[in-house]
Protein backbone atom coordinates (compact mmCIF):
# COMPACT_ATOMS: atom_id res chain seq x y z
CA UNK A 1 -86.50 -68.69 61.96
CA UNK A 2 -84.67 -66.75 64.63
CA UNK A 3 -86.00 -63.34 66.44
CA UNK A 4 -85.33 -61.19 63.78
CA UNK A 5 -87.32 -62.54 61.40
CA UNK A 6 -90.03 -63.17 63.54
CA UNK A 7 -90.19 -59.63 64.56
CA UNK A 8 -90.43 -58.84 60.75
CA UNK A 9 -93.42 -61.39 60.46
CA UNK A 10 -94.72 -59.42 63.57
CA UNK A 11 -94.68 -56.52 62.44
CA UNK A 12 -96.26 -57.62 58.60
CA UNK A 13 -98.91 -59.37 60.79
CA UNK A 14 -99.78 -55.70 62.93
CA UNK A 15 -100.03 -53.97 59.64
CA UNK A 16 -102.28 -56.36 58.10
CA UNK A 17 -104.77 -56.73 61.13
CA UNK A 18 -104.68 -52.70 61.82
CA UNK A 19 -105.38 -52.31 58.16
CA UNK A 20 -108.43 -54.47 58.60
CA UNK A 21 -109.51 -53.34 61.42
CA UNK A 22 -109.20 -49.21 59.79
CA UNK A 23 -109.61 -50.05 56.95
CA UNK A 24 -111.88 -52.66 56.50
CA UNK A 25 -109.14 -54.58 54.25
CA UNK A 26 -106.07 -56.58 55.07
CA UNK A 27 -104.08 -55.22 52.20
CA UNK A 28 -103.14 -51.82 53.19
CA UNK A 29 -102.75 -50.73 49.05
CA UNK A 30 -106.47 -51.45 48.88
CA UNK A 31 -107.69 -49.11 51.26
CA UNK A 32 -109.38 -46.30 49.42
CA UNK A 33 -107.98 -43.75 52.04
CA UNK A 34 -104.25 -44.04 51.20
CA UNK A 35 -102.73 -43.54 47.37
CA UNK A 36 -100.34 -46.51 46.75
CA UNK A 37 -97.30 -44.06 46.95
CA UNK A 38 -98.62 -42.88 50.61
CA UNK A 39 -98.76 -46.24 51.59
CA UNK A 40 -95.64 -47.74 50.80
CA UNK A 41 -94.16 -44.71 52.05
CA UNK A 42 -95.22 -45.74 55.21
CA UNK A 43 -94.92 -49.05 55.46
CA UNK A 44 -90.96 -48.81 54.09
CA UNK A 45 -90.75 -46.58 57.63
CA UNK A 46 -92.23 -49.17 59.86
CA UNK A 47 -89.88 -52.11 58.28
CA UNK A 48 -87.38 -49.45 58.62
CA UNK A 49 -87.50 -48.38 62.24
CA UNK A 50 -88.35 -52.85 63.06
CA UNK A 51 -84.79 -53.09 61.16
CA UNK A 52 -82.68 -50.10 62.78
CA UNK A 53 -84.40 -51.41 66.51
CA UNK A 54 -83.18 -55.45 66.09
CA UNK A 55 -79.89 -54.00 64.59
CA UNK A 56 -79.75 -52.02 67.62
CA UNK A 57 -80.71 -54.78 70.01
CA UNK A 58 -78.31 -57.30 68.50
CA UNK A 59 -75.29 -55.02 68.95
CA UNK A 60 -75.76 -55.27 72.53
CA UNK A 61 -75.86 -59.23 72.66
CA UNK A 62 -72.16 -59.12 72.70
CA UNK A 63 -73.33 -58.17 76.17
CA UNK A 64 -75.14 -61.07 77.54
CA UNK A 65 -76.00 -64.53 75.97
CA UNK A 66 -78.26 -63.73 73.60
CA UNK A 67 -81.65 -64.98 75.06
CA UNK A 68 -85.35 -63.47 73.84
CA UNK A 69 -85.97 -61.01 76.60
CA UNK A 70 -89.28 -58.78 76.36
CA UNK A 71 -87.24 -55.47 77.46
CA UNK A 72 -85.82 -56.11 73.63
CA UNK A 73 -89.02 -56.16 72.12
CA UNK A 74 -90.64 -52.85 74.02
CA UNK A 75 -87.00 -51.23 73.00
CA UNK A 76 -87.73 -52.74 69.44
CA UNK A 77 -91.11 -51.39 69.17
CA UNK A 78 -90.44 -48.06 70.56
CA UNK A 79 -87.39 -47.78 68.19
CA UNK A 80 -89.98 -48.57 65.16
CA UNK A 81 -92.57 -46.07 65.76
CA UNK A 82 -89.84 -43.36 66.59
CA UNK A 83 -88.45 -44.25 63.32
CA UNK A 84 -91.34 -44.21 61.60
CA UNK A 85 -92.70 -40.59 63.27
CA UNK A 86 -89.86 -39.05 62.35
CA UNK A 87 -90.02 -40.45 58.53
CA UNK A 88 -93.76 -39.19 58.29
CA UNK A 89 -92.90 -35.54 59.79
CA UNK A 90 -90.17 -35.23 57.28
CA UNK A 91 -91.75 -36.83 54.10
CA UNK A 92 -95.18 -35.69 55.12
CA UNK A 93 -97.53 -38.63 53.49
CA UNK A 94 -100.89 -39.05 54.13
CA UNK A 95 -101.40 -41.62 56.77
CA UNK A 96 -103.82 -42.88 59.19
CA UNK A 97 -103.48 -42.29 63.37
CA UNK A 98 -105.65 -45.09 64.35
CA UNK A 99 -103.74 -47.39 61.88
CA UNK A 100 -100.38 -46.26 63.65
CA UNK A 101 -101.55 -46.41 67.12
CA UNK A 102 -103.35 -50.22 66.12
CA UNK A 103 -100.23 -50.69 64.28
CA UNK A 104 -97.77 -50.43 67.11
CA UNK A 105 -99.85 -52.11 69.73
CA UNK A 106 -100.47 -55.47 67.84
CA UNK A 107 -97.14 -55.36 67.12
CA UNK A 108 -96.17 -55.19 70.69
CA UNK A 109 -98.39 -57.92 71.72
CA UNK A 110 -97.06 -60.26 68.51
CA UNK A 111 -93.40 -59.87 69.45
CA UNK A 112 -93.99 -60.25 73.23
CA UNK A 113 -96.38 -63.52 71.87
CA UNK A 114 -93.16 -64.99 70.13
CA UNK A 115 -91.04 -64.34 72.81
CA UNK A 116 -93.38 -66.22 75.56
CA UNK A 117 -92.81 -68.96 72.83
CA UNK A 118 -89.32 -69.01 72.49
CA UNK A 119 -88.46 -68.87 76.45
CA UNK A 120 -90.73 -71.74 76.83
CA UNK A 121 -88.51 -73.93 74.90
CA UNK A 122 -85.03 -75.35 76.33
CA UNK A 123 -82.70 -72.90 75.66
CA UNK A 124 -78.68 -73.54 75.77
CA UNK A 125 -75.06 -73.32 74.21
CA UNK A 126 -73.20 -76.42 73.66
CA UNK A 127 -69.58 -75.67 73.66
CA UNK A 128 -66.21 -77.36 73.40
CA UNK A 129 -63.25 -75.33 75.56
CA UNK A 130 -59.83 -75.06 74.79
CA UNK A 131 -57.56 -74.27 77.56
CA UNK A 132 -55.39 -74.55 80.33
CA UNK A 133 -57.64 -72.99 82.63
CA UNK A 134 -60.30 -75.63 83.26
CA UNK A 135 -61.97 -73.55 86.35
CA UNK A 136 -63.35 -70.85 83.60
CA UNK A 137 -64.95 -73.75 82.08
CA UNK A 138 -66.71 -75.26 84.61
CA UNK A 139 -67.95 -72.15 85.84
CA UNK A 140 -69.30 -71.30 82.48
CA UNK A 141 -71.06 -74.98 82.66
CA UNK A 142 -72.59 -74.14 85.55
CA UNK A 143 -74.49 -71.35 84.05
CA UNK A 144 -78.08 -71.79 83.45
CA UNK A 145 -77.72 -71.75 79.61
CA UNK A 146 -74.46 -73.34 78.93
CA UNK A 147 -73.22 -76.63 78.37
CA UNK A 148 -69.92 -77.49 78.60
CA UNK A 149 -69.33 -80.69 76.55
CA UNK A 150 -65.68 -81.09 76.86
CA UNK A 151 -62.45 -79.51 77.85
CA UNK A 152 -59.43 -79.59 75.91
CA UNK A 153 -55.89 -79.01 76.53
CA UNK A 154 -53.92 -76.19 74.40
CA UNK A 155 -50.91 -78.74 73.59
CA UNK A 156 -53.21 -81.97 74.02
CA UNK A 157 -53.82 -84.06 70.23
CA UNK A 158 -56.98 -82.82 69.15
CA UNK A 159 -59.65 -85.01 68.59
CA UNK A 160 -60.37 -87.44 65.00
CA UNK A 161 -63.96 -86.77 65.25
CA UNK A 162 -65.47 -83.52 64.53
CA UNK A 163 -67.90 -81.17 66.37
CA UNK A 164 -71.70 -82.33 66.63
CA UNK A 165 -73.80 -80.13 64.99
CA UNK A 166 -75.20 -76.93 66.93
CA UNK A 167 -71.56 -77.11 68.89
CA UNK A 168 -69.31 -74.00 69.50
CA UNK A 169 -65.65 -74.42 70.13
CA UNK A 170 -64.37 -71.87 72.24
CA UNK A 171 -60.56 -70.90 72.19
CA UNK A 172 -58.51 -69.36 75.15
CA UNK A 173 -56.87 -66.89 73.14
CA UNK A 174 -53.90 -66.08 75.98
CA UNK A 175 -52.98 -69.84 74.94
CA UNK A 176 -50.30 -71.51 73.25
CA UNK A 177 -51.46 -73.67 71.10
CA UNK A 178 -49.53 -77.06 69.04
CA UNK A 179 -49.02 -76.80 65.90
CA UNK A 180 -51.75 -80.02 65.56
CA UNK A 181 -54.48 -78.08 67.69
CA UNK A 182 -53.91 -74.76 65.83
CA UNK A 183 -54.62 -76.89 62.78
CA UNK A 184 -57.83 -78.46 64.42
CA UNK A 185 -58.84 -75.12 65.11
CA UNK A 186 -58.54 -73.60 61.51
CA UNK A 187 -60.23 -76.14 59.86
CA UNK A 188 -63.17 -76.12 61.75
CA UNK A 189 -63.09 -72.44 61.56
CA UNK A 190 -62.32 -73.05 57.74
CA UNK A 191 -65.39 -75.61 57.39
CA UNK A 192 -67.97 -73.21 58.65
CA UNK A 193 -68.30 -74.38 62.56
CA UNK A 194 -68.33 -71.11 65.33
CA UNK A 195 -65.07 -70.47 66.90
CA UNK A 196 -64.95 -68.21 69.65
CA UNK A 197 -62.83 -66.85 72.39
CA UNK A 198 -63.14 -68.03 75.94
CA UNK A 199 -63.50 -64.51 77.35
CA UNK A 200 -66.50 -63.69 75.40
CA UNK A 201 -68.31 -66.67 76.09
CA UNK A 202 -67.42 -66.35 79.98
CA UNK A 203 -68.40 -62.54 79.77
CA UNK A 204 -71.71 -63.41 78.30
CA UNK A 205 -73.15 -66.26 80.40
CA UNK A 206 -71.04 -64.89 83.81
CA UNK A 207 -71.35 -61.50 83.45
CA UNK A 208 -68.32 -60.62 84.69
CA UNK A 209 -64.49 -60.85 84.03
CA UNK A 210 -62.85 -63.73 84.79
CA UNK A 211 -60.45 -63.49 88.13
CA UNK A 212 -57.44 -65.14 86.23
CA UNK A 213 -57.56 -61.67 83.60
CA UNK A 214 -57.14 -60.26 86.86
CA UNK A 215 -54.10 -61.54 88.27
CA UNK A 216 -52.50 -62.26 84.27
CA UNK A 217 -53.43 -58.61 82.34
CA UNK A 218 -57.17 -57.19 81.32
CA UNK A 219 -57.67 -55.02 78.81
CA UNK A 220 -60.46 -53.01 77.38
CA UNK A 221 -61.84 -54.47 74.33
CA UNK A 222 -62.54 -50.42 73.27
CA UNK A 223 -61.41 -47.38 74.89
CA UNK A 224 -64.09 -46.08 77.67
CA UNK A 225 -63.41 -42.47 76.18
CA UNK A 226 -64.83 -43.41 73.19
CA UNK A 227 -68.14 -45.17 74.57
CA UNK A 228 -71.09 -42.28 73.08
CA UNK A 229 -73.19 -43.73 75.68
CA UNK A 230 -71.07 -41.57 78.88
CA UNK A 231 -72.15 -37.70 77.86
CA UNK A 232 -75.61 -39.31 76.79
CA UNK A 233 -75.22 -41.04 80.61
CA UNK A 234 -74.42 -37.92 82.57
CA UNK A 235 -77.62 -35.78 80.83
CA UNK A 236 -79.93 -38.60 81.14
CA UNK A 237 -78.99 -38.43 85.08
CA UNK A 238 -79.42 -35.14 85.72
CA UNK A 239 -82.77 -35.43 83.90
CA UNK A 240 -84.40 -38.12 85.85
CA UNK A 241 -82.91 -37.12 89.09
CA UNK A 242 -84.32 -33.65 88.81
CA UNK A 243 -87.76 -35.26 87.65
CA UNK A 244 -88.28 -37.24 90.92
CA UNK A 245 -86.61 -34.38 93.06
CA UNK A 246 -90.77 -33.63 94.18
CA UNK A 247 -90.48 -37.72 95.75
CA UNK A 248 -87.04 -38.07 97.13
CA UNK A 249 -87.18 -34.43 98.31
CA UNK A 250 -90.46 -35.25 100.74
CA UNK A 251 -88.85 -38.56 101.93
CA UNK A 252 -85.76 -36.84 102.70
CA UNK A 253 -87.55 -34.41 105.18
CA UNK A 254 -89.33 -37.49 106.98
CA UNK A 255 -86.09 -39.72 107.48
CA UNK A 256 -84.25 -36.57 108.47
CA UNK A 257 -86.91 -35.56 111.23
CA UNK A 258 -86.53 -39.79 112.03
CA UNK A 259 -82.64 -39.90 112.37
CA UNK A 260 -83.22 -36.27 114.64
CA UNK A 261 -85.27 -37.89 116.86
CA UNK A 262 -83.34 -41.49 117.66
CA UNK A 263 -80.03 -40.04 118.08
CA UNK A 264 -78.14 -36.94 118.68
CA UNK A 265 -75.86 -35.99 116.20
CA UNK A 266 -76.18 -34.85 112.61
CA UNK A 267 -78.78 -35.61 109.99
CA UNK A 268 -76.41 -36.10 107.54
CA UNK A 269 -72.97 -37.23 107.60
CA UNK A 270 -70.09 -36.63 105.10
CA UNK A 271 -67.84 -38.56 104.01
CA UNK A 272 -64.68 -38.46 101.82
CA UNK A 273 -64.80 -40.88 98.70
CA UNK A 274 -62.46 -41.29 95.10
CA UNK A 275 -64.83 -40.55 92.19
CA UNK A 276 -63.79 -40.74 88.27
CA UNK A 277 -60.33 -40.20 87.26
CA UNK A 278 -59.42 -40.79 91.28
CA UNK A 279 -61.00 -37.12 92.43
CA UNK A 280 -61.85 -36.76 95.56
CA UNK A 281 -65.46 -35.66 96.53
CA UNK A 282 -67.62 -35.26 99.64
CA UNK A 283 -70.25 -38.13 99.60
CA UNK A 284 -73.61 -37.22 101.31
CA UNK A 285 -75.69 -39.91 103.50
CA UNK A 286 -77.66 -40.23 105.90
CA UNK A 287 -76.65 -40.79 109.43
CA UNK A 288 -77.04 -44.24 110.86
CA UNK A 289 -73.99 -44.68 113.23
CA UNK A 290 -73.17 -43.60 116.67
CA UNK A 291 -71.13 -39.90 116.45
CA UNK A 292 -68.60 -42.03 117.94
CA UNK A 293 -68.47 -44.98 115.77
CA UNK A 294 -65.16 -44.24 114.12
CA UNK A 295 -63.21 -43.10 117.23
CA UNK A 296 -61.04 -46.47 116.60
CA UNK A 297 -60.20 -45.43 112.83
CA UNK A 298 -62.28 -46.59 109.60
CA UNK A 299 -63.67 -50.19 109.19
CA UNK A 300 -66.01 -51.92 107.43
CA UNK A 301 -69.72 -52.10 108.62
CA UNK A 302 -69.86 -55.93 109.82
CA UNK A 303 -73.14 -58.10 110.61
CA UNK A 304 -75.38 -57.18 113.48
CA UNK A 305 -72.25 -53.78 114.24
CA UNK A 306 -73.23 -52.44 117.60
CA UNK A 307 -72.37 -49.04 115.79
CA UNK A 308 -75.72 -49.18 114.03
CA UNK A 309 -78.49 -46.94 115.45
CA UNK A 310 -82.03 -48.15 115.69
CA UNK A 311 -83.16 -46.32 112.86
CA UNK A 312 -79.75 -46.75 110.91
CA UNK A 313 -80.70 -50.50 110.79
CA UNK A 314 -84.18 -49.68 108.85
CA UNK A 315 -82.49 -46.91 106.40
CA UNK A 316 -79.62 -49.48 105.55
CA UNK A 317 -81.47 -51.83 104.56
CA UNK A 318 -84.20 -50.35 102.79
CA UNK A 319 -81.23 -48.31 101.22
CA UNK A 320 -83.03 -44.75 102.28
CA UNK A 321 -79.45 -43.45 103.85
CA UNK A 322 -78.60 -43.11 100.24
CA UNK A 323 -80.81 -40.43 99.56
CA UNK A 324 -78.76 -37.67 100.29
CA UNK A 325 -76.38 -39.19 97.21
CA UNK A 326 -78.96 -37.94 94.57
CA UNK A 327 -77.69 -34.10 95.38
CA UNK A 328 -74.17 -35.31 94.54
CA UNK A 329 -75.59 -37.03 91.15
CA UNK A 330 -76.70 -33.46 90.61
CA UNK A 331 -73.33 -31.83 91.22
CA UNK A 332 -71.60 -34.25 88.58
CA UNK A 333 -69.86 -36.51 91.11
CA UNK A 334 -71.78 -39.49 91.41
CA UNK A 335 -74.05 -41.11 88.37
CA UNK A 336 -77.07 -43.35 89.04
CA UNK A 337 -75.46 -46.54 88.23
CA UNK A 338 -71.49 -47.07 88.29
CA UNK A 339 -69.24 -48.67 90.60
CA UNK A 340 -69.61 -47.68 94.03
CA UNK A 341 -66.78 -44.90 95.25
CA UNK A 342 -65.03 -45.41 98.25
CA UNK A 343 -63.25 -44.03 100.82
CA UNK A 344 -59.45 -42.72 100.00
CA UNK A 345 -58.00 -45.26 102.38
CA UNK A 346 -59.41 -48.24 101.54
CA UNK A 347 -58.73 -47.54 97.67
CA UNK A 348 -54.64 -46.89 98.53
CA UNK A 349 -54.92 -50.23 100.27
CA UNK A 350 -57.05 -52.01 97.55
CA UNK A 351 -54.78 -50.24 94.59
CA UNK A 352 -51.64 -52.04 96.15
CA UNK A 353 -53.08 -55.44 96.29
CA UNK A 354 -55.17 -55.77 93.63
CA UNK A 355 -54.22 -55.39 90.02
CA UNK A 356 -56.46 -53.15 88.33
CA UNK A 357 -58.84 -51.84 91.00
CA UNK A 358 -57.94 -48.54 89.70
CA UNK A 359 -59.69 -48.89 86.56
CA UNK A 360 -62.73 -48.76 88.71
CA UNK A 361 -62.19 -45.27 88.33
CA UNK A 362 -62.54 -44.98 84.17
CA UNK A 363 -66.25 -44.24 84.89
CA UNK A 364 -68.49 -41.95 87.21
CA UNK A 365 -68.97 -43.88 89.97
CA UNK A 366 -72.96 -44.45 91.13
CA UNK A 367 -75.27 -44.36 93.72
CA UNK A 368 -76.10 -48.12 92.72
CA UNK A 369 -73.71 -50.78 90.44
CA UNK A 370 -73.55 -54.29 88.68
CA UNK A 371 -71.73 -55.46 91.66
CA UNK A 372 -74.04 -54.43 94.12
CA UNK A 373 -77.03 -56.07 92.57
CA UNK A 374 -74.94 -59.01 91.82
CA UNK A 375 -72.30 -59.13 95.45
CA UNK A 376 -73.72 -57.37 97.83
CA UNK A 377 -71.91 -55.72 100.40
CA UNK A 378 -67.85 -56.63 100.67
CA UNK A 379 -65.92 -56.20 104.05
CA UNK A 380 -62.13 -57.88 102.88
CA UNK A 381 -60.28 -58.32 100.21
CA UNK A 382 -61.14 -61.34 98.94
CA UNK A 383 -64.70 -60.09 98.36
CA UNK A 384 -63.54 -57.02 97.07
CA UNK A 385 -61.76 -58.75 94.12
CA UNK A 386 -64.60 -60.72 93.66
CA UNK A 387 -67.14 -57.05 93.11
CA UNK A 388 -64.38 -55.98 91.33
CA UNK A 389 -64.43 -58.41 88.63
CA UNK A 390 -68.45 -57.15 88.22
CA UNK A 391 -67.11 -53.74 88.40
CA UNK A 392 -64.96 -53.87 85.16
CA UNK A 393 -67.75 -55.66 83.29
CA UNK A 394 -69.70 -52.98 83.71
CA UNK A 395 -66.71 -50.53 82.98
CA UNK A 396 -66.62 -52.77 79.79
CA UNK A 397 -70.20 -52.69 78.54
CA UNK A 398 -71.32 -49.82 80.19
CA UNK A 399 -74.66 -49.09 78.19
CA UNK A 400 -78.22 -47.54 78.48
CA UNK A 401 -79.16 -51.21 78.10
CA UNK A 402 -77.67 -52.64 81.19
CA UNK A 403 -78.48 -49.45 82.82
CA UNK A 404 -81.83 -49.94 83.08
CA UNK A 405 -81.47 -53.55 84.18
CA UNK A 406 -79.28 -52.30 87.25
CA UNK A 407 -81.79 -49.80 87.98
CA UNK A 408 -84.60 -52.68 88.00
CA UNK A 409 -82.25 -54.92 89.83
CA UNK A 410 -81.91 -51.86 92.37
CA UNK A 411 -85.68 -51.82 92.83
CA UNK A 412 -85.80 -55.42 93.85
CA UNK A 413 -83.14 -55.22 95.94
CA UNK A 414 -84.38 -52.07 98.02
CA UNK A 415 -88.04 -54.25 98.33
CA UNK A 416 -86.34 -57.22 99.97
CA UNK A 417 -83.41 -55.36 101.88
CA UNK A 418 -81.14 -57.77 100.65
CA UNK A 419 -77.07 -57.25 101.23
CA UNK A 420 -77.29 -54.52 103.40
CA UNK A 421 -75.31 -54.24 106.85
């Protein structure tokens, strides 16, 4: 039984074990407090709002590799008793609080429960790869849930024997395949076995692009204009930004009256950076540099930089320079989580010798990003390419979903300090 059904089982469980507990019967239509039309009212709206929430959760697989994770079930959970709120205020049936609130709690417990379950087991994809570009394939076998089993060339004889059971064969759809492997892979398609392309599998278990899309042509599976998530985005920033404003306000008056005292100069230094659609804005920060420390032009920060003050080495990497950044979330120029925007020159210098570092620009850029939490900090141009290819996975699958993971990712990474020069 996969998750979906044992979410349903879940959530017939909860409303059997509420109803005995409020009820003093496990059969909800029994209970002499509800009329049978009143109670399957409500129960339709709980299996309702379970079914709308895995739907939901499911669409975004195409995301990641599709593992039990017990953000899903909260979001599922929360999704049902939304649902089912909403049903009750318009249809206004008679139903019980305390068999809601029981309701929605046992069923958060149960689908954690299964979950624990499920991650306990082994859990990987077995996969056969066809293409040219063995690299992609090895790095996908290297993954923590993959299995590569064998690679297979595009114009190679395919093999007599067909796939074990449990198997996916994955195509490189940029290759040319002979007329002999293009027959191998309709039939298996044909006979039922999953056939899928080598980008989506890399996508899933990498979480990023793959460099060769890079250098050969990428594309955007869907138009970013049309993504419903980016007004949704830009509210939901403003919101949460202006909700904490009480917190970051206080520690920005304490690591202001901290950079004052170690070193003269400004509080708060400004800086020129490329936001969406390549507009330029004025990026606030806090100062942790020498006045001085571009006198030679602009570089990179480097490891151990002499430029550093005392107190720019604590705010770097405990990430409280960025404070400032949140006024500039406010304004509309930066969003909580996006690629990070950088300075004019470096992006000319970047746009000329790397293909599509541009498209960086499809989204608001952030005060904290996929690549960040996943690269660190990049000083050339070969680890530039590298965030980049993070960078238009998230410019890709931008969501609320892997939003929230980047913020929790964030979190961590402020705690331990780590990637920060």
């Amino acid at each position: 039984m996969g998750v979906f059904g044992s979410d349903l089982l879940a959530l017939l469980g909860a409303i059997t074990i509420s109803s005995w507990i409020v009820f003093g019967t496990p059969v909800i239509w029994n209970a002499r407090e509800l009329s049978n039309r009143n109670a399957w009212t409500y129960v339709s709206l709980l299996f309702l709002g379970s079914i709308i929430g895995s739907y939901s959760s499911m669409r975004t697989w195409t995301t990641r590799a599709p593992r039990p994770t017990y953000g899903r079930a909260v979001a599922i959970v929360s999704m049902t008793g939304a649902v089912t709120a909403v049903g009750l205020s318009l249809f206004r049936p008679y139903f019980s609080r305390s068999h809601f609130v029981t309701t929605m709690a046992t069923f958060l417990v149960f689908a954690v429960a299964h979950r624990v379950v499920r991650r306990r087991r082994p859990w990987v994809e077995r996969f056969v790869v066809v293409t040219q570009e063995k690299k992609l394939a090895m790095e996908i076998d290297g993954t923590d849930h993959a299995v590569v089993e064998t690679v297979l060339s595009p114009q190679e004889h395919p093999p007599s024997v067909p796939l074990d059971p449990g198997t996916t064969l994955v195509v490189d759809l940029r290759a040319v395949l002979s007329d002999d492997m293009a027959q191998y892979v309709s039939s298996l398609s044909m006979a039922g076995y999953p056939v899928r392309g080598l980008l989506n599998v890399y996508e899933e278990h990498m979480e990023r692009l793959p460099m060769v899309h890079l250098a050969e042509g990428w594309e955007l599976t869907a138009p970013v204009s049309r993504n419903v998530y980016a007004p949704v985005k830009r509210v939901a920033d403003f919101i949460l930004t202006l909700v904490a404003a009480p917190l970051w306000l206080v520690l920005m008056v304490l690591v202001a009256i901290v950079v004052r005292m170690d070193s003269p100069g400004p509080v708060i230094f400004r800086q020129e950076r490329v936001g969406k659609d390549g507009k330029r804005f004025t990026l606030y920060k806090f100062r942790t540099m020498r006045t001085d420390a571009e006198k030679d032009g602009p570089r990179f920060a480097e490891v151990n930089d002499p430029r550093i003050t005392r107190s720019g080495r604590f705010l770097r990497k405990s990430r409280l320079d960025e404070l400032p950044q949140l006024i500039n979330v406010l304004r509309g120029e930066l969003s909580l989580v996006g690629p990070r925007p950088e300075r004019p020159v470096f992006v000319r210098d970047f746009s000329r010798k790397i293909p599509f570092y541009n498209a960086r620009s499809l989204v608001r850029p952030g005060v904290t990003g996929w690549a960040q939490v996943n690269y660190g900090y990049a000083d050339d141009v070969a680890d530039t390419i590298d965030k980049l290819t993070f960078d238009l996975y998230y410019v890709k699958h931008m969501s609320a979903w892997l939003d929230i993971q980047i913020l929790g990712q964030s979190i961590w990474t402020v705690l331990t300090g780590s990637g920060a020069r």
